[in-house]
Protein backbone atom coordinates (compact mmCIF):
# COMPACT_ATOMS: atom_id res chain seq x y z
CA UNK A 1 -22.49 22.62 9.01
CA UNK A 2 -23.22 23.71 5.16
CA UNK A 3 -22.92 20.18 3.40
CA UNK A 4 -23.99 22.15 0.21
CA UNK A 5 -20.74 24.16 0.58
CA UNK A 6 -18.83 21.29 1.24
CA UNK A 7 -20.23 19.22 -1.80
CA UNK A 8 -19.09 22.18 -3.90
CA UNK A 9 -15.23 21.72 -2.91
CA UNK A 10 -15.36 18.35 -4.01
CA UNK A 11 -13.51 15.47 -3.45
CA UNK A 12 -10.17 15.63 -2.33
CA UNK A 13 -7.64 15.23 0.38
CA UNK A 14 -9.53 15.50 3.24
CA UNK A 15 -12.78 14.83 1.97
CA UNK A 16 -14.80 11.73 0.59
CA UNK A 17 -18.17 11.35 -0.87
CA UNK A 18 -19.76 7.52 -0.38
CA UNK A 19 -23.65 7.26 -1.92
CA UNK A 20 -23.28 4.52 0.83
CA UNK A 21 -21.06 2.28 2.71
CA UNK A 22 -21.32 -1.44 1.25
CA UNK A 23 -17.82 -3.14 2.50
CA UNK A 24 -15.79 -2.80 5.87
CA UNK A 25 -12.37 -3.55 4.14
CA UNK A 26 -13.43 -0.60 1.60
CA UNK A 27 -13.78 1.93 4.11
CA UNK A 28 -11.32 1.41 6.00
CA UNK A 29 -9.12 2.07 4.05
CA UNK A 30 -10.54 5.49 3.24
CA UNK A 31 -10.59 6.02 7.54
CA UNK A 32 -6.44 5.18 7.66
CA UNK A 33 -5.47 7.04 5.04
CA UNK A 34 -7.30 10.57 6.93
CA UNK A 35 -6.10 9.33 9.95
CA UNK A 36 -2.34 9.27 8.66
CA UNK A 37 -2.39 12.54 6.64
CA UNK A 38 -4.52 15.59 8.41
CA UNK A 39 -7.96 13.72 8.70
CA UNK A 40 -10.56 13.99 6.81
CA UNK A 41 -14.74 13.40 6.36
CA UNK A 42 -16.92 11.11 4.79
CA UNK A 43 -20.32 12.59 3.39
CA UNK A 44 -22.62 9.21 3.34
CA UNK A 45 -25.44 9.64 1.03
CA UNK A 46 -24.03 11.45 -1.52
CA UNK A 47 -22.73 10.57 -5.22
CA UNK A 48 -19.38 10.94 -6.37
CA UNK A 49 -20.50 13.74 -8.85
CA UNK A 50 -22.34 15.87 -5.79
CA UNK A 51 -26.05 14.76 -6.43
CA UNK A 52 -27.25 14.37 -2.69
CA UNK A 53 -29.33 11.02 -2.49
CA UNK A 54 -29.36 10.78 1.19
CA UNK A 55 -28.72 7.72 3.22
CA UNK A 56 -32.17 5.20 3.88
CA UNK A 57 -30.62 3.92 7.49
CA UNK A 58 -28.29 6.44 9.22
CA UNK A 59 -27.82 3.66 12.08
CA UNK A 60 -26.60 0.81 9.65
CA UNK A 61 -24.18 3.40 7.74
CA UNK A 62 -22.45 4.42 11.63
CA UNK A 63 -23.03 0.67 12.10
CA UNK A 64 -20.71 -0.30 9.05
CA UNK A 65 -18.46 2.70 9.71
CA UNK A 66 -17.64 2.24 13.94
CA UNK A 67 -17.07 -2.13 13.06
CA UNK A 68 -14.49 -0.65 10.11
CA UNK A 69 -12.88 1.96 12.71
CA UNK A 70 -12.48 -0.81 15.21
CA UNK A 71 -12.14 -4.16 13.62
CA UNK A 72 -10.15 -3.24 10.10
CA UNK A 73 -8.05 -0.97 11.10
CA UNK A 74 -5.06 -0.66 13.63
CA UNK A 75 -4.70 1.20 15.79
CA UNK A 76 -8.75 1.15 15.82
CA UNK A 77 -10.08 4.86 14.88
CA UNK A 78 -12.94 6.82 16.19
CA UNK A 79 -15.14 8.18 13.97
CA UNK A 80 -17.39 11.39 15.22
CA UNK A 81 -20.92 11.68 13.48
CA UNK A 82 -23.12 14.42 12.55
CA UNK A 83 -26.75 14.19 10.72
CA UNK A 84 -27.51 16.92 8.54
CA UNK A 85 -30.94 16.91 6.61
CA UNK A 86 -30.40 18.54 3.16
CA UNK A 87 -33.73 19.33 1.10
CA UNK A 88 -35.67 16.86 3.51
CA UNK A 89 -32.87 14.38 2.51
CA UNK A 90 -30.48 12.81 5.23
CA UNK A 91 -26.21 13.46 4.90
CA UNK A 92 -24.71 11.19 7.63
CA UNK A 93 -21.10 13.11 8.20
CA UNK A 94 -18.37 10.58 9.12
CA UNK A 95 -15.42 12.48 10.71
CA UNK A 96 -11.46 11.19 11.30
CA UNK A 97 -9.18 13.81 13.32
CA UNK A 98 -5.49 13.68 12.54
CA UNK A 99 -3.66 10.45 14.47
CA UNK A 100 -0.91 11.15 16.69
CA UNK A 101 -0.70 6.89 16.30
CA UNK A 102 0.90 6.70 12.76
CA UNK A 103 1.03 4.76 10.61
CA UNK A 104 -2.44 3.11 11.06
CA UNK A 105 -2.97 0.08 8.98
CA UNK A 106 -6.46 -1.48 7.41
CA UNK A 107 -7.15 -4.85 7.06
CA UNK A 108 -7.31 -6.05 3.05
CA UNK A 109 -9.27 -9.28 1.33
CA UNK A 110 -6.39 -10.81 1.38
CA UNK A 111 -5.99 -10.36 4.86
CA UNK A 112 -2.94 -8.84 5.52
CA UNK A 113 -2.64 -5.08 7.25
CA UNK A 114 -1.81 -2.21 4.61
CA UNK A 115 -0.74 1.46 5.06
CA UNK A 116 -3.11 3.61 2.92
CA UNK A 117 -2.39 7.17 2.30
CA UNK A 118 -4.35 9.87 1.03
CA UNK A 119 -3.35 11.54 -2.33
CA UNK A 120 -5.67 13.90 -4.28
CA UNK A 121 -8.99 12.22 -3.91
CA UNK A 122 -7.49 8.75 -3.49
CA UNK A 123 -6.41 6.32 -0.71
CA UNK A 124 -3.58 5.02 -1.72
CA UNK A 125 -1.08 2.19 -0.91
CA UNK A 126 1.98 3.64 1.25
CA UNK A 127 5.37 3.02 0.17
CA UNK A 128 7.95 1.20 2.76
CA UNK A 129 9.44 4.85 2.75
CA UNK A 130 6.09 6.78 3.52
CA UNK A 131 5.70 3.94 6.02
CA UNK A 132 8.63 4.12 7.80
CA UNK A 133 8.45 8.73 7.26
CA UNK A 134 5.25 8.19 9.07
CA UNK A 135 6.14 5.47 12.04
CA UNK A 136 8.70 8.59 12.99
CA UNK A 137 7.21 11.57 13.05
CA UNK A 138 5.32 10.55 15.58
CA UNK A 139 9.01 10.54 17.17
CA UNK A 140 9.60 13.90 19.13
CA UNK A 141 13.46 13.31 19.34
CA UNK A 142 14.23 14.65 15.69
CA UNK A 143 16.30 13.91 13.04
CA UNK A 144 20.06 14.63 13.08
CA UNK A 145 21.06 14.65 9.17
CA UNK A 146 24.53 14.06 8.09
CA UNK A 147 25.35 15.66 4.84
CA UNK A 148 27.62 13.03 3.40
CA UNK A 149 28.35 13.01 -0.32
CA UNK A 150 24.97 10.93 -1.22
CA UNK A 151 22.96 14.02 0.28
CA UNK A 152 24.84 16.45 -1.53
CA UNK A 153 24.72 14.23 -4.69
CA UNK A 154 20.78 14.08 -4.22
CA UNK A 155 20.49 17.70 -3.54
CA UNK A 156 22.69 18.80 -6.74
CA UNK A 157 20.86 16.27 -8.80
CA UNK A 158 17.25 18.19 -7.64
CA UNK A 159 18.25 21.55 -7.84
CA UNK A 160 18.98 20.69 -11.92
CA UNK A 161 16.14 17.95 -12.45
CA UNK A 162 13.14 19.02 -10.21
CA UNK A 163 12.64 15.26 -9.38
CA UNK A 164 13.97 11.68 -8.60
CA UNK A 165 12.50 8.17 -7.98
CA UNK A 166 14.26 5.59 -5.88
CA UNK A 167 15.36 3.69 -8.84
CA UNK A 168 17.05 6.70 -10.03
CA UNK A 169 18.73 7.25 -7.25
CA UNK A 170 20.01 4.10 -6.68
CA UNK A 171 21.33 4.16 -10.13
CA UNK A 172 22.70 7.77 -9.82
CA UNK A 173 25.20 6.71 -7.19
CA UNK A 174 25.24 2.81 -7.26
CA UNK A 175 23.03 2.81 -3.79
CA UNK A 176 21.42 -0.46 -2.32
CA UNK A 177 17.50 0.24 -2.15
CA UNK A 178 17.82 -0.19 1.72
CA UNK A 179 20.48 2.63 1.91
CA UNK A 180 18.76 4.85 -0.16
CA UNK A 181 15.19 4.80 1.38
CA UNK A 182 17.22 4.89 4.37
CA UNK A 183 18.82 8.16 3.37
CA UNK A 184 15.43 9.77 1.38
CA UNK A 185 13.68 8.96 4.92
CA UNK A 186 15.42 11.00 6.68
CA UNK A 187 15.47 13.88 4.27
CA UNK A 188 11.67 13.68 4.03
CA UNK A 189 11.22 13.80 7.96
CA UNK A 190 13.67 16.44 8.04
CA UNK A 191 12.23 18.99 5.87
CA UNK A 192 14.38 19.16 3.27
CA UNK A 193 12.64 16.96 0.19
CA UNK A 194 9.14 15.83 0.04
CA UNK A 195 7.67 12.42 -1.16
CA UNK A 196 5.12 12.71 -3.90
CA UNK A 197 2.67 9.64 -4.37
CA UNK A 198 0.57 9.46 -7.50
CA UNK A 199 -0.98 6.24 -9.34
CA UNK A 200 2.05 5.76 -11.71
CA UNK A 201 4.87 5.99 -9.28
CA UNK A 202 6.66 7.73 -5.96
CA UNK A 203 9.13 10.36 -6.82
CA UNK A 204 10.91 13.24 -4.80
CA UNK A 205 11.39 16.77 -4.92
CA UNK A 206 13.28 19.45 -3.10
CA UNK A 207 11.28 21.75 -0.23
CA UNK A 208 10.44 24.99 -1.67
């Protein structure tokens, strides 16, 4: 395992540097949101800028992680864990396969169970739609799409505009929110636009 190479790529989608792990609720939100993209890894003992500090306790870090996996999030997770000395100093690797359990959930301060996502280097909060994209593709019976007028209207309104938020599209063709997350839902799932998550908003484009 080359952590060196690995600190080089950076943070990012699947990947998550922690100097080290301080707060259950914290991490696990970091854990669901590999578990419900493609998985991911957590290098403990190392900055967010790549310096590697190495971690003082390797058995309270997996400590803090496993009670995180288990207890704060749902379905629990199980981490896999790897020691790698760098320079004489200690990288505890932290990994999360990809969850055939979607959508897992982590328990918050405020004590309620959120979908996280992961988007760039960030876990972020999943949208009812992302939620309810990823509660069926774990769903091996498919997606039969009906290409009523509000698809084609959606589709037409992409193929000139690159991009649409709910809002918009409720507005576009006087939709209820329900119908319309109803309708980009199963667009998403079936291939044919993809759901884009950043820190300012959700918005929708068609499948290259």
């Amino acid at each position: 395992m080359n952590i060196k190479r690995m600190i080089m790529e950076g943070e990012g989608v699947t990947q998550d540097f922690k100097k080290t792990i301080t707060s259950c609720e914290k991490i696990a939100k970091t854990l669901v949101a590999f578990a419900n993209n493609k998985g991911g890894r957590l290098l403990i003992g190392v900055l967010d800028d790549g310096t590697i500090k190495g971690v003082k306790s390797e058995d309270e870090e997996k400590y803090m992680i496993t009670r995180a996996a288990n207890f704060f999030c749902r379905p629990a997770l199980e981490p896999n864990f790897e020691e790698v000395y760098v320079d004489n100093k200690l990288v505890l690797v932290a990994e999360i396969g990809p969850s055939n359990l979607k959508p897992h959930y982590s328990l918050g301060e405020d004590g309620k169970w959120w979908v996280y996502i992961r988007t760039n280097d960030k876990s972020m909060l999943a949208s009812k739609i992302v939620v309810d994209v990823l509660k069926r593709s774990n769903n091996d019976d498919g997606v039969l799409i009906e290409y009523s007028s509000k698809e084609k209207a959606l589709l037409e309104y992409l193929h000139q505009q690159e991009r649409i938020t709910v809002k918009e599209y409720c507005d576009l063709l006087n939709l209820s929110r329900r119908r319309a997350q109803r309708i980009l839902v199963n667009l998403v799932l079936s291939g044919v636009i993809r759901v884009h998550t950043t820190e300012k908003e959700e918005y929708y484009t068609a499948a290259s």
